[in-house]
C-alpha atoms as a PDB file:
ATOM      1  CA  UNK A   1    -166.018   3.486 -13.958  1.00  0.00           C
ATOM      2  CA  UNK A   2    -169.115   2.831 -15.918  1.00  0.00           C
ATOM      3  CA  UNK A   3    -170.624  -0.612 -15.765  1.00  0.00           C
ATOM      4  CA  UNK A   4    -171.845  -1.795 -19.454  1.00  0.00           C
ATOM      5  CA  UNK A   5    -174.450  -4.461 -18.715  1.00  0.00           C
ATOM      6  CA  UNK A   6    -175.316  -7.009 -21.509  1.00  0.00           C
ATOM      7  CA  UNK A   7    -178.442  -9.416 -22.043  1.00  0.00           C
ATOM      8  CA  UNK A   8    -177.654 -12.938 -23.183  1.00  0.00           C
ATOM      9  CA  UNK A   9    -178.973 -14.505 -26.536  1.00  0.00           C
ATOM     10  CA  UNK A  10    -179.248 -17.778 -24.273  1.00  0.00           C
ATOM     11  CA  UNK A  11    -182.399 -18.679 -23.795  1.00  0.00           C
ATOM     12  CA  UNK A  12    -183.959 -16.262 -26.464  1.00  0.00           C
ATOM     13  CA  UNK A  13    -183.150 -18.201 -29.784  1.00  0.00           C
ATOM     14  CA  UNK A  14    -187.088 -17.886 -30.865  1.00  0.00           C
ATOM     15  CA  UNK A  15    -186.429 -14.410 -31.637  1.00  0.00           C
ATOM     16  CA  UNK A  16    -184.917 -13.273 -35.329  1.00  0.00           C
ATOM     17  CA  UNK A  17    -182.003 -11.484 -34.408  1.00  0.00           C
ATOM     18  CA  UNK A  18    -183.825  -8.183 -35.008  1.00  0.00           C
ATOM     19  CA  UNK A  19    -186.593  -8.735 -33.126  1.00  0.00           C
ATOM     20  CA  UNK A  20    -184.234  -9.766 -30.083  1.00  0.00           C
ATOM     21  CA  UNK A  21    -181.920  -6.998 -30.783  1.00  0.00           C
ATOM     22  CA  UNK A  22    -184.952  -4.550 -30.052  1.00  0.00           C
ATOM     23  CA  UNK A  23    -186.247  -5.965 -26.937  1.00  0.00           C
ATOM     24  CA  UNK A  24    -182.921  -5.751 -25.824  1.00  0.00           C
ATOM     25  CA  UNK A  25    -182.336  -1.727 -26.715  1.00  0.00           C
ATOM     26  CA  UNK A  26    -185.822  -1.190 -25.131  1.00  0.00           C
ATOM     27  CA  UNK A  27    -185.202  -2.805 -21.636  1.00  0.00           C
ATOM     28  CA  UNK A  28    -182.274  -0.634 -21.521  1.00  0.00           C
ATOM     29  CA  UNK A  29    -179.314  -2.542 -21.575  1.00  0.00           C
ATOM     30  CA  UNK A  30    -176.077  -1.631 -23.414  1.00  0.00           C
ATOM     31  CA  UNK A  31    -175.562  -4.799 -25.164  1.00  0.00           C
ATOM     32  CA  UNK A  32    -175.146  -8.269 -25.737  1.00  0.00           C
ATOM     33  CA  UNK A  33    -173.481 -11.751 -24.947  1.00  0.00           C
ATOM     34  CA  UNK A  34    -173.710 -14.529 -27.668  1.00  0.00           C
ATOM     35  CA  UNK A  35    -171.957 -16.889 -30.012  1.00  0.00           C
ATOM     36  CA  UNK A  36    -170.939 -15.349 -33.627  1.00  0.00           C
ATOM     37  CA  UNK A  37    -173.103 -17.266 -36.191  1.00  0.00           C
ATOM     38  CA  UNK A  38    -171.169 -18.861 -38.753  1.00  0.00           C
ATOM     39  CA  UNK A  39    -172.950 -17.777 -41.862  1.00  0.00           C
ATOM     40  CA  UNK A  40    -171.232 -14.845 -43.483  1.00  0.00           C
ATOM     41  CA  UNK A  41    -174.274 -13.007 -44.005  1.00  0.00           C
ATOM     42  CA  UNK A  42    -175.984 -13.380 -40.875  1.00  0.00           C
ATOM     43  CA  UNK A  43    -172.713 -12.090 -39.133  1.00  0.00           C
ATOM     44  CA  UNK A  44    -172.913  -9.057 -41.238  1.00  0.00           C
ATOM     45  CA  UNK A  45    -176.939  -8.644 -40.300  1.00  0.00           C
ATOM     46  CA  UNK A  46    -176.016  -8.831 -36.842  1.00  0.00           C
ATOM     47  CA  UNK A  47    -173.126  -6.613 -36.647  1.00  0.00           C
ATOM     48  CA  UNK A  48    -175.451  -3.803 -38.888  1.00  0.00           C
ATOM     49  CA  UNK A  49    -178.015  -4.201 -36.510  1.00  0.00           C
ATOM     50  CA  UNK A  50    -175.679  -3.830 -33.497  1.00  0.00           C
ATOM     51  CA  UNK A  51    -174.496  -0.415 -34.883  1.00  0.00           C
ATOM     52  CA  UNK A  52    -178.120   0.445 -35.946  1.00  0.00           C
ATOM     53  CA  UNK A  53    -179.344   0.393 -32.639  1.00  0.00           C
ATOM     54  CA  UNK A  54    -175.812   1.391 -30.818  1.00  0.00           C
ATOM     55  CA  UNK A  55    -175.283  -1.701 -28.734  1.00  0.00           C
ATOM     56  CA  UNK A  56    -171.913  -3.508 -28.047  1.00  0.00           C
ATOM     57  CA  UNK A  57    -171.246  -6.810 -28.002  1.00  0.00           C
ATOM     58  CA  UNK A  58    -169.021  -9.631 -26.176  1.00  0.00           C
ATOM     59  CA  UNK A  59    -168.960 -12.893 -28.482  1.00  0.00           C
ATOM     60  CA  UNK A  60    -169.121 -16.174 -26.848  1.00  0.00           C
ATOM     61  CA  UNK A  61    -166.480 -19.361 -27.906  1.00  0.00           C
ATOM     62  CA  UNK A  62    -167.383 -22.399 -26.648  1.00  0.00           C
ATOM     63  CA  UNK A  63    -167.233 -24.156 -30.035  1.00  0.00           C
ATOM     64  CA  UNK A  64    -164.394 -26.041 -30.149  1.00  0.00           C
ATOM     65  CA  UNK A  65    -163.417 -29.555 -30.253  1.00  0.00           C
ATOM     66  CA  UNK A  66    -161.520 -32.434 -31.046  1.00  0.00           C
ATOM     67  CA  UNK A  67    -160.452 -35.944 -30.418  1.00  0.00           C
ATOM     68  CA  UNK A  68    -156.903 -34.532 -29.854  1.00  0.00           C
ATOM     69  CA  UNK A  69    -155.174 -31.862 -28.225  1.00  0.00           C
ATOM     70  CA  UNK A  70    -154.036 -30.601 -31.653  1.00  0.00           C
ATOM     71  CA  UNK A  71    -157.183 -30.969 -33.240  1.00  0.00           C
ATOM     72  CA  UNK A  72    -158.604 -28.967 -30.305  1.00  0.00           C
ATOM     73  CA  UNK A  73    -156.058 -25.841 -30.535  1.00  0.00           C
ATOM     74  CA  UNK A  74    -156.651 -25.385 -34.168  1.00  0.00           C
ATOM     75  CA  UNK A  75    -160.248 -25.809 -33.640  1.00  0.00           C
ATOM     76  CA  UNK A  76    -159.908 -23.255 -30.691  1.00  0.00           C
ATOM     77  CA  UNK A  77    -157.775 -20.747 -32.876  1.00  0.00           C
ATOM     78  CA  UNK A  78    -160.438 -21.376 -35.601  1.00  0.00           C
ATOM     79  CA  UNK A  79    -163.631 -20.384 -33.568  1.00  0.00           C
ATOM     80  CA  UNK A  80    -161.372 -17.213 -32.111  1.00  0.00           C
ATOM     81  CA  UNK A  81    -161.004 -15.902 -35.369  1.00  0.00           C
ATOM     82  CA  UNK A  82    -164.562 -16.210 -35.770  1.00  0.00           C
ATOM     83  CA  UNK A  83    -165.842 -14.605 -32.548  1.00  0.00           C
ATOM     84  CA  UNK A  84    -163.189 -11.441 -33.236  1.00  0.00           C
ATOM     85  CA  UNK A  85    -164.787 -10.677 -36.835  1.00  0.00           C
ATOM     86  CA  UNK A  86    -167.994  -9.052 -35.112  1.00  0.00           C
ATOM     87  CA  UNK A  87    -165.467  -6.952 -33.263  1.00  0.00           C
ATOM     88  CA  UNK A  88    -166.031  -7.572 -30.076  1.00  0.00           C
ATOM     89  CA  UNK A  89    -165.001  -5.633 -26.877  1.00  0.00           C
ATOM     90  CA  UNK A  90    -163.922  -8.795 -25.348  1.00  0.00           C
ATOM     91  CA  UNK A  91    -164.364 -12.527 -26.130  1.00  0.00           C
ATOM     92  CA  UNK A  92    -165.479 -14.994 -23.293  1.00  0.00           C
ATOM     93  CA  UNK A  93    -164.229 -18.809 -24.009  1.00  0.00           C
ATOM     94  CA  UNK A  94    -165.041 -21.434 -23.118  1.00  0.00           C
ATOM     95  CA  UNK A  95    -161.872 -22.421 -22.746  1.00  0.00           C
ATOM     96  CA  UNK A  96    -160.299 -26.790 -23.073  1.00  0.00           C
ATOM     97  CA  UNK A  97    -161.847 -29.334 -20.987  1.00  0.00           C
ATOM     98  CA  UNK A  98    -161.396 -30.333 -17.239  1.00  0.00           C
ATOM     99  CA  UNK A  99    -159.105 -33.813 -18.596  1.00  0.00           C
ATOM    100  CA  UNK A 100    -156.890 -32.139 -20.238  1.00  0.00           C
ATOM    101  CA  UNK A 101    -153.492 -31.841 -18.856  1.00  0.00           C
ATOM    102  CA  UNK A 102    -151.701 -28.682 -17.612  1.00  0.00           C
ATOM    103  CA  UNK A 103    -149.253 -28.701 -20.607  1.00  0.00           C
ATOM    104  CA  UNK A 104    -152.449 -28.540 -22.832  1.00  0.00           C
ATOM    105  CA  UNK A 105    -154.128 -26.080 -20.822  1.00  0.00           C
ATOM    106  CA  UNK A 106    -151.395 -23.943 -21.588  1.00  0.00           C
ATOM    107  CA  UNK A 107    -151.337 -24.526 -25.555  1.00  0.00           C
ATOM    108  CA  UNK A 108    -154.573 -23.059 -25.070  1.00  0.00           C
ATOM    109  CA  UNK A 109    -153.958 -20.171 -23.059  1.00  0.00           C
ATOM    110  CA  UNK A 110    -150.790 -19.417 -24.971  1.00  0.00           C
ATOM    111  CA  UNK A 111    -153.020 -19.554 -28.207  1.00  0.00           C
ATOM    112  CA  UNK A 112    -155.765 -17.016 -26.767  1.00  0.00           C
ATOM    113  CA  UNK A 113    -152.796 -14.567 -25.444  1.00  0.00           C
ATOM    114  CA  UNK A 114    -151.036 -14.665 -28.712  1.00  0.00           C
ATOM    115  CA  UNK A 115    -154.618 -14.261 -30.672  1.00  0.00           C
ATOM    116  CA  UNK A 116    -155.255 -11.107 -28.236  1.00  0.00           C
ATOM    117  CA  UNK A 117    -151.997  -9.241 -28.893  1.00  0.00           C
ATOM    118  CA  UNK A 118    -152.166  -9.917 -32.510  1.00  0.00           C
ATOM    119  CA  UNK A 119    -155.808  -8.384 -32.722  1.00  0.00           C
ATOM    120  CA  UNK A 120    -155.687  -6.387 -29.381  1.00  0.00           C
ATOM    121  CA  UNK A 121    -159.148  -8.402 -28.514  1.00  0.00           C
ATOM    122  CA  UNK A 122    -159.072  -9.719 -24.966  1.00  0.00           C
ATOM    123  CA  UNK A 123    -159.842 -13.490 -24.420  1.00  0.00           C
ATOM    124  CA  UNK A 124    -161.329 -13.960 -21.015  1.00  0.00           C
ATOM    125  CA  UNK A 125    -161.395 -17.658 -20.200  1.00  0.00           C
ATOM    126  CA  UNK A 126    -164.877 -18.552 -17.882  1.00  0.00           C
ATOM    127  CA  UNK A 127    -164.703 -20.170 -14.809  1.00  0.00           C
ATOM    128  CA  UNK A 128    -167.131 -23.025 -15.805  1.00  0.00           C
ATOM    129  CA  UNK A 129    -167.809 -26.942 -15.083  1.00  0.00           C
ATOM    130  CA  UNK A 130    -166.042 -29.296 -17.549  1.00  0.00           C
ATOM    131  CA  UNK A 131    -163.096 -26.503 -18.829  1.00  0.00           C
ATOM    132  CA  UNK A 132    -159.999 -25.364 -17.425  1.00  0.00           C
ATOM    133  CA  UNK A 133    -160.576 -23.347 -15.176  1.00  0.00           C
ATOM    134  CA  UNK A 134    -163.581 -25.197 -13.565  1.00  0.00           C
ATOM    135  CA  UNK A 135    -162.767 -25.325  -9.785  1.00  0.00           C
ATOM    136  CA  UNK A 136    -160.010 -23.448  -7.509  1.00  0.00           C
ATOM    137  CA  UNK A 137    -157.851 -25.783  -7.221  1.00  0.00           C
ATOM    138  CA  UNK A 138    -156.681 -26.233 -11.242  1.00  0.00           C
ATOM    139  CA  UNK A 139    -157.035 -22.306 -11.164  1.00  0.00           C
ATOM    140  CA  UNK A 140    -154.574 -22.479  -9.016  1.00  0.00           C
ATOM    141  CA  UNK A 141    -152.158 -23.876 -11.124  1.00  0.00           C
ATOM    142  CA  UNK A 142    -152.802 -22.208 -13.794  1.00  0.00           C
ATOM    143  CA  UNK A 143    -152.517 -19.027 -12.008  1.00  0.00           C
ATOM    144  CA  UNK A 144    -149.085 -20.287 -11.388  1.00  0.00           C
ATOM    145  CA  UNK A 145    -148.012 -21.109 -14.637  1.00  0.00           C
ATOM    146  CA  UNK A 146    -149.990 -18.362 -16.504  1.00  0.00           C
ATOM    147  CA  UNK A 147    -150.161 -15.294 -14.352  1.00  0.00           C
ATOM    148  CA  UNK A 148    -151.099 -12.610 -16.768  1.00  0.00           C
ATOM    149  CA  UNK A 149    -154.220 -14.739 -17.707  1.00  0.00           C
ATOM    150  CA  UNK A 150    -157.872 -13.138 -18.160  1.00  0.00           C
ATOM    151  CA  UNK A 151    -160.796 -14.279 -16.759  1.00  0.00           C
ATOM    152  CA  UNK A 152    -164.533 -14.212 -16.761  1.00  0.00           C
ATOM    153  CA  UNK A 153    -166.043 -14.911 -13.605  1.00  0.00           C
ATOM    154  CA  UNK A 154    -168.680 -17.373 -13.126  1.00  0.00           C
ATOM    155  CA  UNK A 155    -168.347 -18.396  -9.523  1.00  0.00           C
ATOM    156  CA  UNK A 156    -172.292 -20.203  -9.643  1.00  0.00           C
ATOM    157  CA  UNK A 157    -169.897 -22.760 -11.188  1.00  0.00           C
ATOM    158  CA  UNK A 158    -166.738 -22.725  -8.632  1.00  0.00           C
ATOM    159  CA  UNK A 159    -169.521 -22.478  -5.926  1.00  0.00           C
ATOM    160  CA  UNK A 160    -171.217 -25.788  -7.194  1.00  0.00           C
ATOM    161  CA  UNK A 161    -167.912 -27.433  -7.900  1.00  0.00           C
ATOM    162  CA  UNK A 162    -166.777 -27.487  -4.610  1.00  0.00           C
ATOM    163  CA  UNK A 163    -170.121 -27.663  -2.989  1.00  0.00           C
ATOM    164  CA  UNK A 164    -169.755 -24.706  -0.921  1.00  0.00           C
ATOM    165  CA  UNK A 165    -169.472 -20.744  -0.480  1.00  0.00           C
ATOM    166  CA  UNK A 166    -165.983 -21.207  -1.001  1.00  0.00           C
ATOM    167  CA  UNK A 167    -164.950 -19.710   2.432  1.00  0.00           C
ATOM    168  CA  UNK A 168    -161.729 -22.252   1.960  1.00  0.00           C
ATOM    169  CA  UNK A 169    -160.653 -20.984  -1.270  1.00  0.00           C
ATOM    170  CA  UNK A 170    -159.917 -17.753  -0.080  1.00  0.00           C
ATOM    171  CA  UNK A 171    -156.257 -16.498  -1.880  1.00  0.00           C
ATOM    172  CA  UNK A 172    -157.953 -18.254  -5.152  1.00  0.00           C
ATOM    173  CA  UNK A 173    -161.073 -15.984  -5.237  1.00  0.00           C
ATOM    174  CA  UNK A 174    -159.339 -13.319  -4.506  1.00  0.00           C
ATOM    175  CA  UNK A 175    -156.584 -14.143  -7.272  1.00  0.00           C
ATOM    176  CA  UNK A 176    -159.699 -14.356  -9.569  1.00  0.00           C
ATOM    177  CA  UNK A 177    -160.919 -11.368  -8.608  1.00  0.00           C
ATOM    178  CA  UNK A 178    -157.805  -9.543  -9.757  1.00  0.00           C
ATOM    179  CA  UNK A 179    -158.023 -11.298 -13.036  1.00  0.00           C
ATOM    180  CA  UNK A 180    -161.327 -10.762 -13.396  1.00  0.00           C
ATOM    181  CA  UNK A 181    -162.294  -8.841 -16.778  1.00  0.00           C
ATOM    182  CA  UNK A 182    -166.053  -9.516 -17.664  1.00  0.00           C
ATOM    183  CA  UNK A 183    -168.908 -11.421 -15.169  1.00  0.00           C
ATOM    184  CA  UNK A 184    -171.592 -13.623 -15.972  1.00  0.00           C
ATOM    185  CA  UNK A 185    -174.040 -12.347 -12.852  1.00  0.00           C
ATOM    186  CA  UNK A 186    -175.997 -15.569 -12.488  1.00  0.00           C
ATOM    187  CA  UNK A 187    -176.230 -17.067  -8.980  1.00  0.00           C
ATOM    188  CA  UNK A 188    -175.812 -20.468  -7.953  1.00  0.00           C
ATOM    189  CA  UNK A 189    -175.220 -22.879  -4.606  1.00  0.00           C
ATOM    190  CA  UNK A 190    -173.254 -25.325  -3.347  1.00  0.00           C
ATOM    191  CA  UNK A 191    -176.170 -28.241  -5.086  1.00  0.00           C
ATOM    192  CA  UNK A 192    -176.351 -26.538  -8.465  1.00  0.00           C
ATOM    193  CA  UNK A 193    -175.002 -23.699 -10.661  1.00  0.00           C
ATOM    194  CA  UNK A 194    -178.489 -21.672 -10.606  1.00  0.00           C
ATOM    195  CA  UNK A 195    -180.857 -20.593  -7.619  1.00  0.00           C
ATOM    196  CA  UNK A 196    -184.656 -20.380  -8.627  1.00  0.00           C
ATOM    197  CA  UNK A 197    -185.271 -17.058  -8.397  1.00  0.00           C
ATOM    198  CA  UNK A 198    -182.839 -13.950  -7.128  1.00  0.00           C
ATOM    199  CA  UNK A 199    -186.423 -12.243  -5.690  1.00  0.00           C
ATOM    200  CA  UNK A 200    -187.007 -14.619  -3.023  1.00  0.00           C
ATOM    201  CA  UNK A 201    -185.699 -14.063   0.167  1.00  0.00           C
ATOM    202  CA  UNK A 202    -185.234 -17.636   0.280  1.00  0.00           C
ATOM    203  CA  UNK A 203    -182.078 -17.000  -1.401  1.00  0.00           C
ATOM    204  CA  UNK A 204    -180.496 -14.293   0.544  1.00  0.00           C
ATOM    205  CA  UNK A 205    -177.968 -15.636   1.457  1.00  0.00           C
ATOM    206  CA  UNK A 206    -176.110 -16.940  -1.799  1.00  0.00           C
ATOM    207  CA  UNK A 207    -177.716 -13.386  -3.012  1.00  0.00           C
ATOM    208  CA  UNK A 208    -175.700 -11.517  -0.564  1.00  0.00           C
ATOM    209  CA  UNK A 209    -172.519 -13.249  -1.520  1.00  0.00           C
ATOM    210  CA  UNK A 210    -172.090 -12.816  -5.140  1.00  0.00           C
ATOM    211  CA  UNK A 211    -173.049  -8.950  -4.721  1.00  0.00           C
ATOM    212  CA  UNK A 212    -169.876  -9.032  -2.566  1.00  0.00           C
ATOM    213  CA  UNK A 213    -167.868 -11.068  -5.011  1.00  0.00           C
ATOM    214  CA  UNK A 214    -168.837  -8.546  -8.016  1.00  0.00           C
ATOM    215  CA  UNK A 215    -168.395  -5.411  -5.662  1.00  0.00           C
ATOM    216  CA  UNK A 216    -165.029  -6.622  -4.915  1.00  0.00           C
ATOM    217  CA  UNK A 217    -164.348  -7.109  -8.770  1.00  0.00           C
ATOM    218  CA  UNK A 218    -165.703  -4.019  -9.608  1.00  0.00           C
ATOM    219  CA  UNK A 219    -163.279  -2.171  -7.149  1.00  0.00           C
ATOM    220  CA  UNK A 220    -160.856  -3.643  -8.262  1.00  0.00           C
ATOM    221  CA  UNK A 221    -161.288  -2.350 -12.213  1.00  0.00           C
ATOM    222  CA  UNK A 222    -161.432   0.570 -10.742  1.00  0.00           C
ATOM    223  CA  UNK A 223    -158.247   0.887  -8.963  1.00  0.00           C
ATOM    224  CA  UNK A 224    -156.763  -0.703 -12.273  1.00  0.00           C
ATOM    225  CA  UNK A 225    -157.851   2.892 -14.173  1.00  0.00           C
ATOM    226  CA  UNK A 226    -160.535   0.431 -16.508  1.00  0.00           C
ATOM    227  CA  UNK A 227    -163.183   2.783 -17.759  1.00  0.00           C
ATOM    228  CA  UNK A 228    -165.673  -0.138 -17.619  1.00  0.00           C
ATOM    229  CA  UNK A 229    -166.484  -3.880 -17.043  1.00  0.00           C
ATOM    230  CA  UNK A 230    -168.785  -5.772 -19.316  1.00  0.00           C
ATOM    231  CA  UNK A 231    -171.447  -7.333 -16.193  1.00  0.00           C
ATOM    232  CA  UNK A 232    -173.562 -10.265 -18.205  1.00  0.00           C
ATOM    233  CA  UNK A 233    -177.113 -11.052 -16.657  1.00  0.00           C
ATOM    234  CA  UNK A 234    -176.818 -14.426 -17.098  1.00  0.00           C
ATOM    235  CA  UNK A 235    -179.546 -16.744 -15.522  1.00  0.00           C
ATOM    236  CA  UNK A 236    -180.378 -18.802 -18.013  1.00  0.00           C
ATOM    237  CA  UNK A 237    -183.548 -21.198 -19.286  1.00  0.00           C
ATOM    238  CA  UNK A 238    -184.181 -24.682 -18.493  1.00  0.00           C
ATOM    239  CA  UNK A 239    -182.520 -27.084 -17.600  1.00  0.00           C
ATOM    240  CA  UNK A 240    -180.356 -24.065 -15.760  1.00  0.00           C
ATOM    241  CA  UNK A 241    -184.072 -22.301 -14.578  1.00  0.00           C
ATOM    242  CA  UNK A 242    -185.441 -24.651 -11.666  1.00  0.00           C
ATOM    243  CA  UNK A 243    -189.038 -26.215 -13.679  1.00  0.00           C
ATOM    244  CA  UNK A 244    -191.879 -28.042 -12.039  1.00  0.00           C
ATOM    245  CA  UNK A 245    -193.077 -31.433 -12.100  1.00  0.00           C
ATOM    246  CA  UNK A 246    -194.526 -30.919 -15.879  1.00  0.00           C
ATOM    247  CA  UNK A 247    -191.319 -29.433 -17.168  1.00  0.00           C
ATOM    248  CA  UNK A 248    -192.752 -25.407 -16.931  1.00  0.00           C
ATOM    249  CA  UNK A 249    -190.298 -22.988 -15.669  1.00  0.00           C
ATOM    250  CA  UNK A 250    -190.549 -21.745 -11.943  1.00  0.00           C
ATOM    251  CA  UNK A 251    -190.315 -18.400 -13.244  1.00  0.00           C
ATOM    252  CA  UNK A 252    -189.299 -15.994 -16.298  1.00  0.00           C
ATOM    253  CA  UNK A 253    -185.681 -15.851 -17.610  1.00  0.00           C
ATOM    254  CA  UNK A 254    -186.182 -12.875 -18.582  1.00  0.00           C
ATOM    255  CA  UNK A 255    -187.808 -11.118 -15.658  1.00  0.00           C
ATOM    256  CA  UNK A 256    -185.075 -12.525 -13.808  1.00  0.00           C
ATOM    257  CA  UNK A 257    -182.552 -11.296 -15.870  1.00  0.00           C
ATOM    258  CA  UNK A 258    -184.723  -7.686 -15.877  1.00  0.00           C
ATOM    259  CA  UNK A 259    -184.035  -7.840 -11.851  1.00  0.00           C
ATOM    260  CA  UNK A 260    -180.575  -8.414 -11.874  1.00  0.00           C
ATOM    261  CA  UNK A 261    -180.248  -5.815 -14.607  1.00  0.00           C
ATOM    262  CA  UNK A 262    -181.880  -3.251 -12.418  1.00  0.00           C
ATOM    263  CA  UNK A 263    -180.086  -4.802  -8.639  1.00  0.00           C
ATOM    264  CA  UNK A 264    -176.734  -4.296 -10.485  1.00  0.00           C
ATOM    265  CA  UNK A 265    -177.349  -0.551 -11.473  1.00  0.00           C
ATOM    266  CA  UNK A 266    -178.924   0.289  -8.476  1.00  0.00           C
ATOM    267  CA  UNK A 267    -176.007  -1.426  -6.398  1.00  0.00           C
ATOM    268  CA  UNK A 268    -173.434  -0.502  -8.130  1.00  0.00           C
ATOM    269  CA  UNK A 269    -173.962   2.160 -10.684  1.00  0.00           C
ATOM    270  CA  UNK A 270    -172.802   5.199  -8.263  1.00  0.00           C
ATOM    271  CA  UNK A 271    -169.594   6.700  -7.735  1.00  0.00           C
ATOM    272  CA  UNK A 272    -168.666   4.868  -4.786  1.00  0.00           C
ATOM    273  CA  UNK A 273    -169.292   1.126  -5.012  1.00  0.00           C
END
């Protein structure tokens, strides 16, 4: 299975979207992760410059809104459409929020699922603070009600959530796992959604645990017969990236990112994972 590992537009919105496009190509990874912009003709720019430099893409919704429930589904169904006309490999939502109930949760996921088989683009909802599926135990039901649901995994977010490694959510991660169809490789711990810096052996030990958590997701595609899984670097700027006492990062986004690029390849890259 090959691994197709994408650099976010997060945290790199001073670039033009040419100038971005070619840093990415030239630190060697095979695409990108960001939101579809909702001119018409900067859409078009960016999906000519994605085939110009022979880069994929996975389009990011977390757009939506609304002061009701059915404001919020055809706001959702709205920025879908939007996100699928770069043609994307996948599309990661940012799916509801936490408050909603579970019979709205599932407008939504019914909405994404009918979307997907209409256009035959997956929707992979995130695991992330303040949406559906931002701790275990509303995963959980979810699972229940939705089985055939698509995920992206984000654990930094379960992991702050629940302040802890999750070592009592055990049948959930591992039902997440097997859902699992993109990642967003950032790290986080049980007192935040983002260590400092993946380098420092200070941080082994969360480290060492999400490498398991993707290894096991990546086996898993595997045994499934996927070709490949779309692996985001996704440590992300400030307020996300730790900063010192005058507001100045404790270290570079993007050489972060550049490390995980390279720990992901190098750990997982071969035929045996």
């Amino acid at each position: 299975m090959k691994l197709q590992i994408l650099c976010p537009q997060w945290g790199q919105e001073e670039l033009s979207v040419e100038d971005f496009i070619i840093k990415v190509k030239k630190a060697g990874y095979d695409g990108i992760d960001t939101w579809v912009p909702g001119n018409r003709s900067e859409r078009n720019r960016l999906m000519r410059l994605l085939d110009q430099y022979g880069l994929m893409m996975v389009s990011h919704q977390h757009q939506a809104g609304g002061c009701t429930i059915d404001e919020f589904c055809r706001s959702f169904e709205y920025y879908l459409y939007l996100s699928a006309e770069t043609h994307p490999v996948l599309i990661n939502s940012h799916s509801g929020k936490d408050y909603f109930s579970l019979e709205d949760q599932c407008r939504l996921i019914d909405i994404a699922e009918n979307f997907s088989l209409k256009y035959k683009i997956p929707v992979a909802h995130e695991t992330h603070r303040g949406r559906m599926y931002y701790c275990p135990q509303n995963a959980k039901e979810l699972f229940r009600l939705r089985p055939s649901v698509k995920l992206t995994a984000d654990f930094s977010h379960w992991v702050c959530v629940t302040e802890s490694y999750l070592e009592n959510f055990g049948p959930i991660l591992s039902e997440a796992i097997d859902k699992t169809i993109h990642v967003h490789a950032r790290i986080g711990f049980p007192e935040g959604p983002q260590i400092p810096d993946p380098r420092s052996e200070h941080w082994k030990e969360p480290a060492t645990k999400f490498m398991e958590w993707w290894r096991q997701i990546i086996i898993n595609r595997k045994n499934k017969g996927a070709g490949t899984l779309t692996i985001t670097c996704e440590f992300g700027p400030p307020p996300y990236m730790w900063t010192d006492s005058n507001n100045n990062p404790v270290a570079s986004q993007w050489d972060v990112n550049m490390y995980m690029q390279q720990l992901l390849r190098k750990a997982f890259e071969s035929t045996e994972v």
